[in-house]
C-alpha atoms as a PDB file:
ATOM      1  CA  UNK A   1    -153.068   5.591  -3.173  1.00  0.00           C
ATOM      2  CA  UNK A   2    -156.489   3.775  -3.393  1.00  0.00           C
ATOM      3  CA  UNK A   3    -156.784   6.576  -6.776  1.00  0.00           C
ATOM      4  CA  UNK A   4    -153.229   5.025  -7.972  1.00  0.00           C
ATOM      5  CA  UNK A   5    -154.542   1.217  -7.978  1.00  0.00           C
ATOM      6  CA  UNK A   6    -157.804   2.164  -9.669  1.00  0.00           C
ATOM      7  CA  UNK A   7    -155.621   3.778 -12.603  1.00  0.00           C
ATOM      8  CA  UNK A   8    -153.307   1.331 -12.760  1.00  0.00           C
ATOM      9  CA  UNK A   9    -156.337  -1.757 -13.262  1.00  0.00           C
ATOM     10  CA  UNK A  10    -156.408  -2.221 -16.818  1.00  0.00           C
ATOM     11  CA  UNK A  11    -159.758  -4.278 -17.139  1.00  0.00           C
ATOM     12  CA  UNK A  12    -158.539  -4.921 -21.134  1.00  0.00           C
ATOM     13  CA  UNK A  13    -155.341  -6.286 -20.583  1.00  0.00           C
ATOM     14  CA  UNK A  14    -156.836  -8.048 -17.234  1.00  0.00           C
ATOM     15  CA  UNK A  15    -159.571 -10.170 -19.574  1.00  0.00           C
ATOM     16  CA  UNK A  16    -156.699 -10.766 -21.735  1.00  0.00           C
ATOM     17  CA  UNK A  17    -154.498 -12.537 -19.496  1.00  0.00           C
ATOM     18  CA  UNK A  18    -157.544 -14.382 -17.235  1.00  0.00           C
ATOM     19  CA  UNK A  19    -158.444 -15.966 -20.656  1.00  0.00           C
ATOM     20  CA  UNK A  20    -154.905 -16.711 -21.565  1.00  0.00           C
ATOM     21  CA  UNK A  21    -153.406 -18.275 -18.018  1.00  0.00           C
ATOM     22  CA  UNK A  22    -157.502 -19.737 -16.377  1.00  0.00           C
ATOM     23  CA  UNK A  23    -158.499 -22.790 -18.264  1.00  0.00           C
ATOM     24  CA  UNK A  24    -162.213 -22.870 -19.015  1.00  0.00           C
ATOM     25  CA  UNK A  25    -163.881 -26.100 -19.509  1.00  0.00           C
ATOM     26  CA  UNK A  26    -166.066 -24.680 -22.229  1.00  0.00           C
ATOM     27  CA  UNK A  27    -164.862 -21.554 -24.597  1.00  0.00           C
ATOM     28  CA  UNK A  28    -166.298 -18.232 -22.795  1.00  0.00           C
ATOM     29  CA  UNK A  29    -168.039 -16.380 -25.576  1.00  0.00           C
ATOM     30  CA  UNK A  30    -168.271 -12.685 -24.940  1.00  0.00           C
ATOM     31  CA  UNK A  31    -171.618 -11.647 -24.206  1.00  0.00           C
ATOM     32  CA  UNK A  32    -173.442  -8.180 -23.809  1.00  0.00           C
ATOM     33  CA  UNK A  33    -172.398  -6.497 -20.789  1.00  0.00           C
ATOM     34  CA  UNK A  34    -175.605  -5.561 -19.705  1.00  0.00           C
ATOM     35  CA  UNK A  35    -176.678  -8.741 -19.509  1.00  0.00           C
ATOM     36  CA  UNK A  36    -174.780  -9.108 -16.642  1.00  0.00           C
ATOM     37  CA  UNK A  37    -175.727  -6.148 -14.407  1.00  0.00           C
ATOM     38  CA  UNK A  38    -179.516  -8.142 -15.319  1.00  0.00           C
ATOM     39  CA  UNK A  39    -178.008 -11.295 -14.262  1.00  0.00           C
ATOM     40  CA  UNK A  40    -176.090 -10.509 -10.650  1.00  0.00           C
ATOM     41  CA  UNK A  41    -179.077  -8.073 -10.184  1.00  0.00           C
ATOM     42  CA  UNK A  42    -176.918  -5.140 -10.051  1.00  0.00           C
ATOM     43  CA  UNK A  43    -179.478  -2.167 -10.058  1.00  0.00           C
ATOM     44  CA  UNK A  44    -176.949   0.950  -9.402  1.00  0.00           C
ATOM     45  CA  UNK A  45    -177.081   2.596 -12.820  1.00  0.00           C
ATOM     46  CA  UNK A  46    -173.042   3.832 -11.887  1.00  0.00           C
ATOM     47  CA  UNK A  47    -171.839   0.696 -11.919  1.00  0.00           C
ATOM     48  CA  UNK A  48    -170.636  -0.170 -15.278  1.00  0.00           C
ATOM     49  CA  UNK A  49    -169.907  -4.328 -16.823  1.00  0.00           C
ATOM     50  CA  UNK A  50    -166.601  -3.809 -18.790  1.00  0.00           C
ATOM     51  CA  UNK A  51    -166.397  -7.550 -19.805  1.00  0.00           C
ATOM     52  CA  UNK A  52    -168.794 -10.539 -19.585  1.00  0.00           C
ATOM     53  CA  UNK A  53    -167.843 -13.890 -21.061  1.00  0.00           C
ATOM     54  CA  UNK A  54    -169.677 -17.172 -20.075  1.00  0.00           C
ATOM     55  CA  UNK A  55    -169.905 -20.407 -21.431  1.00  0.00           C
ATOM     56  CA  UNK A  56    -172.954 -21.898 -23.713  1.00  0.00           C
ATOM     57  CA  UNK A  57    -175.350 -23.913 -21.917  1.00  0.00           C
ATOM     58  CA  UNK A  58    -175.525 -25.323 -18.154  1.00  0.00           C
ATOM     59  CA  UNK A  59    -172.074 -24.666 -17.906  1.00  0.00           C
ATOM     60  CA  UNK A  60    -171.311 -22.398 -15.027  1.00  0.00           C
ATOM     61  CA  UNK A  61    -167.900 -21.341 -16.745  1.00  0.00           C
ATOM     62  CA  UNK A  62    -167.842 -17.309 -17.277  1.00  0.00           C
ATOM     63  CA  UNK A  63    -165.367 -14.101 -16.666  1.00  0.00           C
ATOM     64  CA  UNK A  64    -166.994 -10.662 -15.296  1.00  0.00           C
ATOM     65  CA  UNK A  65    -165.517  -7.470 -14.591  1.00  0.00           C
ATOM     66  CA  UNK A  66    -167.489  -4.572 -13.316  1.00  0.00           C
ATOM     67  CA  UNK A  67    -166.544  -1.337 -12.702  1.00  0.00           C
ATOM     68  CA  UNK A  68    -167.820   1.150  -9.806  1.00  0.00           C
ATOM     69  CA  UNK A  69    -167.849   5.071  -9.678  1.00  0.00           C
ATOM     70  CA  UNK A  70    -166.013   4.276  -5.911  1.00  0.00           C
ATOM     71  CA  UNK A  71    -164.830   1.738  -3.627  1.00  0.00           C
ATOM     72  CA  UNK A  72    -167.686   2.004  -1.323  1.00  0.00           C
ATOM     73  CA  UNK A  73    -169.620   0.784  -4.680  1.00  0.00           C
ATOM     74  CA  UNK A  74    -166.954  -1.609  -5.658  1.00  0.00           C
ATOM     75  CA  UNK A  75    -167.705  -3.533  -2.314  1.00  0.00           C
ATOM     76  CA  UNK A  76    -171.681  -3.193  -2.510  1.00  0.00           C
ATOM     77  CA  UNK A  77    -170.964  -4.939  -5.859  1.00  0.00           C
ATOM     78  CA  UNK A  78    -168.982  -7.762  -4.370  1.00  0.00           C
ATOM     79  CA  UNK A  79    -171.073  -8.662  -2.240  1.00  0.00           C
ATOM     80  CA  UNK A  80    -173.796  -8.732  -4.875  1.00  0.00           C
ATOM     81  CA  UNK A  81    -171.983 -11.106  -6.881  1.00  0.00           C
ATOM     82  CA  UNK A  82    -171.160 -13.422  -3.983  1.00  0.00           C
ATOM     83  CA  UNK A  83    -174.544 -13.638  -3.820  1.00  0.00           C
ATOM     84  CA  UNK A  84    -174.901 -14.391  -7.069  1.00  0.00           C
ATOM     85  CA  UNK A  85    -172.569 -16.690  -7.071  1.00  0.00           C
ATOM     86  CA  UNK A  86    -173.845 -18.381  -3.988  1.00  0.00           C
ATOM     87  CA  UNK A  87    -177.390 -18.510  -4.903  1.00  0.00           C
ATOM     88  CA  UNK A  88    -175.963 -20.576  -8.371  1.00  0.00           C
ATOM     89  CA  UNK A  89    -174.174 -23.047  -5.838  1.00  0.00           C
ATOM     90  CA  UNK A  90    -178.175 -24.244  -4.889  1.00  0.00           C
ATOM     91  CA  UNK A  91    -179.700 -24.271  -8.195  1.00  0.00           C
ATOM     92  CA  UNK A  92    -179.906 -27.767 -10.066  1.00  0.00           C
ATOM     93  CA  UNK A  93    -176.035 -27.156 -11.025  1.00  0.00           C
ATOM     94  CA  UNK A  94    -174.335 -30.406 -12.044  1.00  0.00           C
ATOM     95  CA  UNK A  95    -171.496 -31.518  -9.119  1.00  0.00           C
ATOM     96  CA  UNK A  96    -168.608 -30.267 -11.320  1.00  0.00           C
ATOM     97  CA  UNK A  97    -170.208 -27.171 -11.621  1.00  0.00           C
ATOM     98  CA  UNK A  98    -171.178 -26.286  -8.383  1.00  0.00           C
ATOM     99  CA  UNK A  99    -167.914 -27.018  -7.183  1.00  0.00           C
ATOM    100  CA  UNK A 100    -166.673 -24.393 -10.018  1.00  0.00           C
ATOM    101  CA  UNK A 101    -168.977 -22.084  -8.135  1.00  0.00           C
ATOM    102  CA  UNK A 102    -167.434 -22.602  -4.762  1.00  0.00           C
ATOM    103  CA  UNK A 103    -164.254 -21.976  -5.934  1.00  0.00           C
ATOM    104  CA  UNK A 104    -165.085 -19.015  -7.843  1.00  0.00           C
ATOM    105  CA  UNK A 105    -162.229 -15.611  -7.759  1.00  0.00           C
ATOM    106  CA  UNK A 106    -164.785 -13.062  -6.592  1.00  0.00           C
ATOM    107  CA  UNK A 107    -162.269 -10.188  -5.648  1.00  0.00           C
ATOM    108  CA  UNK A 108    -162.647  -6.470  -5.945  1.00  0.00           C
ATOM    109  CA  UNK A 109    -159.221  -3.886  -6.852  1.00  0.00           C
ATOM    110  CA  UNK A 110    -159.962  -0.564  -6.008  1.00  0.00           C
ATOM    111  CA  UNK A 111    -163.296   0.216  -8.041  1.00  0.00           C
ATOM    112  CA  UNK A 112    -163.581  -2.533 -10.230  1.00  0.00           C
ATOM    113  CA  UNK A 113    -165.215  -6.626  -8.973  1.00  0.00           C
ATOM    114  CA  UNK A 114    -163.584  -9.090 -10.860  1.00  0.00           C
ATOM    115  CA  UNK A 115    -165.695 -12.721 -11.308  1.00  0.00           C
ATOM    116  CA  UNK A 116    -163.590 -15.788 -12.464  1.00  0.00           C
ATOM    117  CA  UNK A 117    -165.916 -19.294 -12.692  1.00  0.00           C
ATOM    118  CA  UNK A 118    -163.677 -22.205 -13.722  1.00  0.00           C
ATOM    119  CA  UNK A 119    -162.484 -25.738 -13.161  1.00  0.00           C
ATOM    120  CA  UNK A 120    -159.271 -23.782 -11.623  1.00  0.00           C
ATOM    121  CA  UNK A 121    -159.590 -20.052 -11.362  1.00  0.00           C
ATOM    122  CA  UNK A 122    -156.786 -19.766  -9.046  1.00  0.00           C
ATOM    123  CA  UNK A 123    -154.428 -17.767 -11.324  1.00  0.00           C
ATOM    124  CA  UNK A 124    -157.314 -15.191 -11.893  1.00  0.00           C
ATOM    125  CA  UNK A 125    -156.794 -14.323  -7.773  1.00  0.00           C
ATOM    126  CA  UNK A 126    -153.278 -13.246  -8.855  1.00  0.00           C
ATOM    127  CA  UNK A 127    -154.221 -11.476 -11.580  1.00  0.00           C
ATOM    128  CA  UNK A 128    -157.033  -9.257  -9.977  1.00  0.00           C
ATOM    129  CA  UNK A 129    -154.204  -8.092  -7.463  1.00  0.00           C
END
């Protein structure tokens, strides 16, 4: 079953419809993927970024998907990006943006860790399912 769901998560059409139905303050621009196994200090060469967006500037605003050879992976990885995510929460964030950051859709589907920062990233939690 768990083999089924990883099939079945499309991380294209997934980007698609986070940046059609989760309003970002700030346009995401698309960004190199690498940049943000650097940036969530993801070290495990397996795990692959499939899509990084963010927003310019101090904006905390951004859309990640990573993908892991296994769900054992998949969960080492969210928990990395919680951290991540957390550890943004205490840097000199504006209020607006830190609360962005604690309300952040960090939610893993099979292999893949799906990161939604907005002003409402509620529909992303749907979406990720």
């Amino acid at each position: 079953k768990t083999t089924e769901q990883a099939q079945a998560f499309d991380a294209a059409a997934v980007k698609a419809s986070i940046l059609e139905k989760v309003t970002f303050d700030k346009e995401v621009v698309e960004l190199k993927a690498e940049n943000a196994l650097v940036e969530y200090s993801i070290t495990d060469t397996n795990v692959k970024c499939l899509a990084y967006n963010a927003a310019p500037g101090t904006s905390a605003d951004q859309l990640v998907i990573f993908e892991a050879p296994d769900e054992a992976t998949a969960k080492t990885t969210l928990t990395q990006a919680q951290a991540y995510i957390s550890d943004m929460v205490y840097e000199s964030y504006a209020p607006e943006e830190a609360a962005k950051l604690n309300n952040a859709v960090i939610a893993q589907n099979g292999n893949y860790v799906v990161v939604v920062v907005a002003t409402d990233a509620t529909p992303a939690a749907a979406i990720v399912k």
